[in-house]
C-alpha atoms as a PDB file:
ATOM      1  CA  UNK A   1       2.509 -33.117 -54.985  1.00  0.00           C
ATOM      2  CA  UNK A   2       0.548 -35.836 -53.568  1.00  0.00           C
ATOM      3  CA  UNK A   3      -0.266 -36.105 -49.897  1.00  0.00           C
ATOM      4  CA  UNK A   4       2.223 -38.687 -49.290  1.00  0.00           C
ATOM      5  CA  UNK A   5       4.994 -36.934 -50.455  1.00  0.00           C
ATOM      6  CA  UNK A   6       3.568 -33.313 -47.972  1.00  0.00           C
ATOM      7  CA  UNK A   7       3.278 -36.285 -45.190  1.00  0.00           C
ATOM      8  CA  UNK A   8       6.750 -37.697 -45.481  1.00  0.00           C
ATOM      9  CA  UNK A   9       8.271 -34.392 -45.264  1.00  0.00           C
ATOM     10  CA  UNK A  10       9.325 -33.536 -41.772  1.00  0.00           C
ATOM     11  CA  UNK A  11       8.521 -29.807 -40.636  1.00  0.00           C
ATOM     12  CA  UNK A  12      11.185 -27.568 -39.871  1.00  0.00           C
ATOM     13  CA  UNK A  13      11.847 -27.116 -35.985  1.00  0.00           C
ATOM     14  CA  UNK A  14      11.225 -23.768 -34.617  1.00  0.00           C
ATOM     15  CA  UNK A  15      13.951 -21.816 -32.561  1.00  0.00           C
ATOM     16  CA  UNK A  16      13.665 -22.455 -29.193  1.00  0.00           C
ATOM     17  CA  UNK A  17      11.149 -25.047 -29.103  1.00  0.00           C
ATOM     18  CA  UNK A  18      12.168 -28.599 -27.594  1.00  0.00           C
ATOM     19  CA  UNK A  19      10.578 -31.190 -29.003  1.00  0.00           C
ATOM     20  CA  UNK A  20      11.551 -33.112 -25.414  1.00  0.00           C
ATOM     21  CA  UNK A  21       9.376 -30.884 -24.099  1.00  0.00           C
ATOM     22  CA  UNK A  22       6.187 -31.238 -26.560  1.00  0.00           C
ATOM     23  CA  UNK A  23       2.813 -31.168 -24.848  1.00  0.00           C
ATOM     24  CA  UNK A  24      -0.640 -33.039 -25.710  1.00  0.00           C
ATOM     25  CA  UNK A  25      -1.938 -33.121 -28.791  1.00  0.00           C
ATOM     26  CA  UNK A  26       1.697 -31.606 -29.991  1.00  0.00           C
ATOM     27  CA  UNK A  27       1.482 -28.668 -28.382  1.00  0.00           C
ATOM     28  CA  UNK A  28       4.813 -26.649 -28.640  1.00  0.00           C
ATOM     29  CA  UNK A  29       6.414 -25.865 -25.427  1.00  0.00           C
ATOM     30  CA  UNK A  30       9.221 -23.062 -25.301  1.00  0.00           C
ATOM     31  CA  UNK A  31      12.698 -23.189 -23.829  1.00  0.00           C
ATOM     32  CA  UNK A  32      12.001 -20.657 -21.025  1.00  0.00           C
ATOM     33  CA  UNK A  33      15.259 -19.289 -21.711  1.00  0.00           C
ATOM     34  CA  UNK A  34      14.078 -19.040 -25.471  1.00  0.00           C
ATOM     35  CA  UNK A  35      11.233 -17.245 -24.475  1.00  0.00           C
ATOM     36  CA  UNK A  36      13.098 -14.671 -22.474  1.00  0.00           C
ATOM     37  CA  UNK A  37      15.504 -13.917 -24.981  1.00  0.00           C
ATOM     38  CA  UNK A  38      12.817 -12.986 -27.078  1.00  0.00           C
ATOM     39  CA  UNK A  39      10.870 -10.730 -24.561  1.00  0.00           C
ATOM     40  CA  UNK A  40      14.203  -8.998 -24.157  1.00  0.00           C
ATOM     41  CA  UNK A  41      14.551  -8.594 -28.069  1.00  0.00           C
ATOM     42  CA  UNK A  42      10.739  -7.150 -27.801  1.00  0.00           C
ATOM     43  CA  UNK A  43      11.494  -4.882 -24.856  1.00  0.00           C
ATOM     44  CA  UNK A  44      14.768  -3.645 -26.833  1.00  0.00           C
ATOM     45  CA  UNK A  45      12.956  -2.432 -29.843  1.00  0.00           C
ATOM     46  CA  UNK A  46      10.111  -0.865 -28.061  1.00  0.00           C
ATOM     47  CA  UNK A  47      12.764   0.868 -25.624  1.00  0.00           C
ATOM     48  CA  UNK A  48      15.257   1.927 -27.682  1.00  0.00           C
ATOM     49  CA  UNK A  49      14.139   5.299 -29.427  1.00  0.00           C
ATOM     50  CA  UNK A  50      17.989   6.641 -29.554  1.00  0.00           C
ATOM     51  CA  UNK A  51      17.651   8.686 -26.510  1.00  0.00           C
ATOM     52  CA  UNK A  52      18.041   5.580 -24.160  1.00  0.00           C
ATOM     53  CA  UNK A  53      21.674   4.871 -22.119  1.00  0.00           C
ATOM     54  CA  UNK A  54      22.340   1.055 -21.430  1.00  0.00           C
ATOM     55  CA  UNK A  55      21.972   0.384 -17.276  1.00  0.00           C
ATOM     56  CA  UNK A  56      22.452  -2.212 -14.525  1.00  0.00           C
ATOM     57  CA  UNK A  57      18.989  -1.299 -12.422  1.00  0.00           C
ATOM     58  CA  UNK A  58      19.382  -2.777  -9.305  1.00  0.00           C
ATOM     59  CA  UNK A  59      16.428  -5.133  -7.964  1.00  0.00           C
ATOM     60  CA  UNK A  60      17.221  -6.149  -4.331  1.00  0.00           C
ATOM     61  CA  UNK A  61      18.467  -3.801  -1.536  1.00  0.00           C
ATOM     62  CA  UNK A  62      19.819  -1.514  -0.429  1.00  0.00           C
ATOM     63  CA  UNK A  63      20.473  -0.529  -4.281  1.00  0.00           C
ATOM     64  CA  UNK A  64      16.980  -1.339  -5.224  1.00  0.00           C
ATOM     65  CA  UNK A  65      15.186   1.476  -7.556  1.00  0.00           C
ATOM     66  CA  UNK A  66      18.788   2.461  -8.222  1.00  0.00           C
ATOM     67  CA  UNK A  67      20.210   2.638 -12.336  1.00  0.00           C
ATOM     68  CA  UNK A  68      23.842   2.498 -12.381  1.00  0.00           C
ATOM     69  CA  UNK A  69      24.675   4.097 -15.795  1.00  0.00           C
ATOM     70  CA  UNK A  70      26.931   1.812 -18.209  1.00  0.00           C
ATOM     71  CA  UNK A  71      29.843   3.903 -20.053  1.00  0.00           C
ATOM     72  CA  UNK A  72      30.561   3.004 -23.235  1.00  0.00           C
ATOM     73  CA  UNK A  73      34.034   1.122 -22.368  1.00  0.00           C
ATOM     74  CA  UNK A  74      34.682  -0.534 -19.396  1.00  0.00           C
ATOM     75  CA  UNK A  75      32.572  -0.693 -16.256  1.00  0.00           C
ATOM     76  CA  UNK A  76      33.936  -2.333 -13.155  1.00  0.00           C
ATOM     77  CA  UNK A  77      31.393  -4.046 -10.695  1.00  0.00           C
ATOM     78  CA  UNK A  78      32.477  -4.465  -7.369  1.00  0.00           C
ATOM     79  CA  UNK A  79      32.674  -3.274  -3.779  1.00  0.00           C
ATOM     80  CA  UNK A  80      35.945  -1.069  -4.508  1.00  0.00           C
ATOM     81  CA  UNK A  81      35.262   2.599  -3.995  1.00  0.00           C
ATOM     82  CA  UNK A  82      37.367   3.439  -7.544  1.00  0.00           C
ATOM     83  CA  UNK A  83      34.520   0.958  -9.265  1.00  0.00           C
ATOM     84  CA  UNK A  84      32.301   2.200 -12.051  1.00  0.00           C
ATOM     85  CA  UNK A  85      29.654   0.822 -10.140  1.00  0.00           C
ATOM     86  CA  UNK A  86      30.106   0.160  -6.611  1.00  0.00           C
ATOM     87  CA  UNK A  87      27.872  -1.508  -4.187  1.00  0.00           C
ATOM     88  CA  UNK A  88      27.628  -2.408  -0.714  1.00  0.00           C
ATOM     89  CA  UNK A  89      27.279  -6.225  -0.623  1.00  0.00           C
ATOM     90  CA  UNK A  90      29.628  -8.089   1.802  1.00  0.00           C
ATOM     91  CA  UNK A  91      29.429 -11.239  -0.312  1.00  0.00           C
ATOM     92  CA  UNK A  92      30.459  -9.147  -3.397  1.00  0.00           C
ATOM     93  CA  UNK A  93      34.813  -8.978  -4.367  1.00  0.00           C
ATOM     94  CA  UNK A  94      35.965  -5.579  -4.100  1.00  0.00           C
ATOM     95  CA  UNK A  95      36.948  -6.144  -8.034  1.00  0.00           C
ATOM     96  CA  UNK A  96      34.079  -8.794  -9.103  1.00  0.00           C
ATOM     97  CA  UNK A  97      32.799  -8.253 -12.699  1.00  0.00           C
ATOM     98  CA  UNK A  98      33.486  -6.335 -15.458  1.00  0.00           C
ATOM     99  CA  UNK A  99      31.078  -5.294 -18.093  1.00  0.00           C
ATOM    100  CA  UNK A 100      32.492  -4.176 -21.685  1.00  0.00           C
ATOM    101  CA  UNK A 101      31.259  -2.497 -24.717  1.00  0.00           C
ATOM    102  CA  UNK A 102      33.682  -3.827 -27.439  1.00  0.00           C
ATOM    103  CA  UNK A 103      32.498  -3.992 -31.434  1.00  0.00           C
ATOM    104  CA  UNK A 104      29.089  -3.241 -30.818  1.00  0.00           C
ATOM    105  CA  UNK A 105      28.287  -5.772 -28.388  1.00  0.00           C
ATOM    106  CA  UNK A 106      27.793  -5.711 -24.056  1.00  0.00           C
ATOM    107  CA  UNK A 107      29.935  -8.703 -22.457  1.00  0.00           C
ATOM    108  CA  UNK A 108      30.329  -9.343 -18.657  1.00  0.00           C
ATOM    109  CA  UNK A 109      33.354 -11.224 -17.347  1.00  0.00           C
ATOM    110  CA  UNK A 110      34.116 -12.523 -14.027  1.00  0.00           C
ATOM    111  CA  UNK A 111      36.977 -10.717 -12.971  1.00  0.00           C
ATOM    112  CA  UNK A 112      37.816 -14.117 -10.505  1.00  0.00           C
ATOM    113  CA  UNK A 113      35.475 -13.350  -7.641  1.00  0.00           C
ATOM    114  CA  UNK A 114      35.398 -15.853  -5.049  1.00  0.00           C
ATOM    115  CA  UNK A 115      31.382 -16.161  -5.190  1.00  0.00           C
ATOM    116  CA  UNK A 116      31.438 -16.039  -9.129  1.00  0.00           C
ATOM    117  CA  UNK A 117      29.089 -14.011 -11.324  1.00  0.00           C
ATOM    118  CA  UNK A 118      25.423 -14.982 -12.409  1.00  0.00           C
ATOM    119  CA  UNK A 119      23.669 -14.096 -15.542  1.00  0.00           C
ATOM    120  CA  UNK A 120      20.148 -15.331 -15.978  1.00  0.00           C
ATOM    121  CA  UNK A 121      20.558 -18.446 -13.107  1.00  0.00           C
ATOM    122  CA  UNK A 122      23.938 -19.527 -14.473  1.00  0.00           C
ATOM    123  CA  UNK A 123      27.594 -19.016 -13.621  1.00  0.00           C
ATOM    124  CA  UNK A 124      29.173 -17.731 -15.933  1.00  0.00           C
ATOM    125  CA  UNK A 125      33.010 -16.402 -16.817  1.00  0.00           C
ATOM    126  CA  UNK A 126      32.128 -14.824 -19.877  1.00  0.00           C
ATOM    127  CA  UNK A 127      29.043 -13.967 -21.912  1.00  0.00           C
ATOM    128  CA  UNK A 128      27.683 -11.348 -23.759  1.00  0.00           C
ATOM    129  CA  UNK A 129      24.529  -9.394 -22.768  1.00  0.00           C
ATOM    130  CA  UNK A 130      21.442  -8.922 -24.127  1.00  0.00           C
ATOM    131  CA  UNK A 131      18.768  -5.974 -22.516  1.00  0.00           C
ATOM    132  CA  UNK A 132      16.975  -8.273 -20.100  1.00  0.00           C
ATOM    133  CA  UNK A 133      19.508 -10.136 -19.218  1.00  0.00           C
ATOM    134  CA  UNK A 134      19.238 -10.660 -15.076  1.00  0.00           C
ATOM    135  CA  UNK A 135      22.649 -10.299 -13.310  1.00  0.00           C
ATOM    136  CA  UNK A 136      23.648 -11.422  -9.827  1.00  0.00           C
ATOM    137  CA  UNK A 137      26.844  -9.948  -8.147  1.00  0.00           C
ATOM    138  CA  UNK A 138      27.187 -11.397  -4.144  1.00  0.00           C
ATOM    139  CA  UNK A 139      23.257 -11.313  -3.446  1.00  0.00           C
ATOM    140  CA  UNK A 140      22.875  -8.065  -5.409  1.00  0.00           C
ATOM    141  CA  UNK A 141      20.710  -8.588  -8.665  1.00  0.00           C
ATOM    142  CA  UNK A 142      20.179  -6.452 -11.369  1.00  0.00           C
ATOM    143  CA  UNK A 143      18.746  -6.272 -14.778  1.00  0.00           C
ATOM    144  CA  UNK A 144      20.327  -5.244 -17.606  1.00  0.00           C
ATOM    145  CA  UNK A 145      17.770  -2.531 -19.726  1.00  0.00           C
ATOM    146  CA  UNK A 146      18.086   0.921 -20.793  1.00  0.00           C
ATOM    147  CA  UNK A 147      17.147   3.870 -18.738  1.00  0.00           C
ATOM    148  CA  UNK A 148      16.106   7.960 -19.915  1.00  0.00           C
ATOM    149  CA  UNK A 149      19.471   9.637 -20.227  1.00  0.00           C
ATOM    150  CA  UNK A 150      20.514  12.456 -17.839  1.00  0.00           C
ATOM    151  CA  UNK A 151      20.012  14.709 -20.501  1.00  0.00           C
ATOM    152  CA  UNK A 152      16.261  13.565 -21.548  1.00  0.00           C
ATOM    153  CA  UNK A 153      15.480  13.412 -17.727  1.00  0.00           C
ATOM    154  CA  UNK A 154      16.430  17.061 -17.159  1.00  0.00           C
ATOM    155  CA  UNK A 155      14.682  18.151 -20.180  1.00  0.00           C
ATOM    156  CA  UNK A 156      11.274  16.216 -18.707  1.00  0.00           C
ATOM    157  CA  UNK A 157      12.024  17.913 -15.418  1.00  0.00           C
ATOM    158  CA  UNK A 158      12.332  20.814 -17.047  1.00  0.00           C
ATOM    159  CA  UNK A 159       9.228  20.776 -19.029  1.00  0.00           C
ATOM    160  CA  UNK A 160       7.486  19.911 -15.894  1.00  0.00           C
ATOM    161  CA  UNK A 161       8.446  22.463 -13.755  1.00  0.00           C
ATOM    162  CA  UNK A 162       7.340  25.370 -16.513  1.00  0.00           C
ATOM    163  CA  UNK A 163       3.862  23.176 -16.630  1.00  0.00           C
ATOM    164  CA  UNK A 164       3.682  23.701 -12.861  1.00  0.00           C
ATOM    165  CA  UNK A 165       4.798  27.631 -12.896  1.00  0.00           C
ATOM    166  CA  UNK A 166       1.996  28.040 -16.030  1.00  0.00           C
ATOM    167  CA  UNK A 167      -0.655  26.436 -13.562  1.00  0.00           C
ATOM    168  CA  UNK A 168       0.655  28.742 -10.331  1.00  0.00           C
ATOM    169  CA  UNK A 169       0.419  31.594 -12.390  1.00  0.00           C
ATOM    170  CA  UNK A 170      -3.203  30.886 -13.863  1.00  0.00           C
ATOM    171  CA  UNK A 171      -4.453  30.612 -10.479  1.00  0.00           C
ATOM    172  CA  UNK A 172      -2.346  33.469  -8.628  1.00  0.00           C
ATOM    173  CA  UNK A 173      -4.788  35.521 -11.680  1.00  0.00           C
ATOM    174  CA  UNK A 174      -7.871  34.094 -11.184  1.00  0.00           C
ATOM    175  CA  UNK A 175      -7.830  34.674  -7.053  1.00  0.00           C
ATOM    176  CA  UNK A 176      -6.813  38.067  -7.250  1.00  0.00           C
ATOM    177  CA  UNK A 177      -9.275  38.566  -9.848  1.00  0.00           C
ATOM    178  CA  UNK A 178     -12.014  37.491  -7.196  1.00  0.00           C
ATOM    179  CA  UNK A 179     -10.711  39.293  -4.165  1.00  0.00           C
ATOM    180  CA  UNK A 180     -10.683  42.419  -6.470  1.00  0.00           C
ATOM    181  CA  UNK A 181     -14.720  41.109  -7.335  1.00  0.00           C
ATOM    182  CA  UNK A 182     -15.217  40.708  -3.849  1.00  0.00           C
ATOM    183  CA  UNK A 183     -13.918  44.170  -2.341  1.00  0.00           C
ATOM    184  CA  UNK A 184     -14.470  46.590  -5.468  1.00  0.00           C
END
C-alpha cells in the first residue's frame, strides 16, 4: 500500500472522544461523561469479587457515611416510613424513586416526584445504572457502588475480635510471668 492510499484513509473514532472537543496538536479530549463511565466499569471489576451487595451510599447529610443496601427486586426511595430506603429530606416525595433489578440490569425511575430525580447532573425518568453512577433524591446524593455484605462484615468483625482476644491473652501471660519473676 502506498502512503497515499494509508493517508486517505480516515482513522476510526474512538468511543467517547469528541472530535468538537480536539485539543492542540490533535490532542484527544474525552467526553467527561465517557470518562466516568469508564472509571465506573474499572471500579466494578476491581470491586466485585462475588462477595459484594449493590448500595446507594449516601454522600451529603444527615445520611452521609450511611450504605442503604439494594434488594434484589424493587427498592423504593423516598421519605415514606414503609420505603426500602427512607430518608429524611424535606425536599424529597414521600414515594420519589424507585430502583429495580430486572434481567440482570439496575434501573431507577422517577416515581413522579415533584422535584424529579437526578442521575449523574441530569433529570432523568428512566435510566439504567451503572456502579458509579451519582444519584440525587431532594438534596440527598448518593452513589451507586457495592459495599462488604453483612455476612463478610461479621466474619471480618469476627476475625478481629479473636485477633484482639489472642493479643489480651499473650500479654495477660507475659505480666504474670514477670510479677511471678519479680516476687519469687
Amino acid at each position: 500500500m502506498s502512503s497515499q492510499d494509508s493517508s486517505n484513509k480516515k482513522a476510526e473514532p474512538r468511543k467517547g472522544y469528541r472530535e468538537d472537543k480536539a485539543g492542540p496538536q490533535g490532542t484527544l479530549v474525552f467526553d467527561s461523561k465517557e470518562v466516568d463511565r469508564m472509571i465506573a466499569a474499572e471500579i466494578q471489576k476491581l470491586e466485585d469479587d462475588g462477595t459484594k451487595v449493590p448500595a446507594l451510599l449516601a454522600t451529603t447529610k444527615p445520611h452521609a457515611g450511611t450504605a442503604f443496601l439494594l434488594s434484589y427486586g424493587k427498592n423504593v426511595i423516598g421519605r415514606g416510613k414503609g420505603n426500602s430506603v427512607t430518608i429524611y429530606d424535606p425536599a424529597a416525595s414521600s414515594t420519589h424513586a424507585q430502583i429495580t433489578y430486572y434481567s440482570g440490569e439496575w434501573k431507577i425511575l422517577n416515581l413522579l416526584s415533584s422535584n424529579g430525580t437526578i442521575v449523574n447532573g441530569e433529570k432523568i425518568t428512566e435510566r439504567v445504572l451503572t456502579l458509579g453512577d451519582k444519584i440525587q433524591i431532594g438534596h440527598t446524593e448518593f452513589l451507586f457502588t457495592l459495599v462488604d455484605s453483612p455476612e463478610e462484615a461479621e466474619e471480618e468483625a469476627a476475625e478481629i475480635n479473636w485477633t484482639l482476644v489472642g493479643a489480651l491473652g499473650v500479654a495477660a501471660v507475659i505480666f504474670i510471668g514477670v510479677l511471678i519473676w519479680l516476687f519469687a
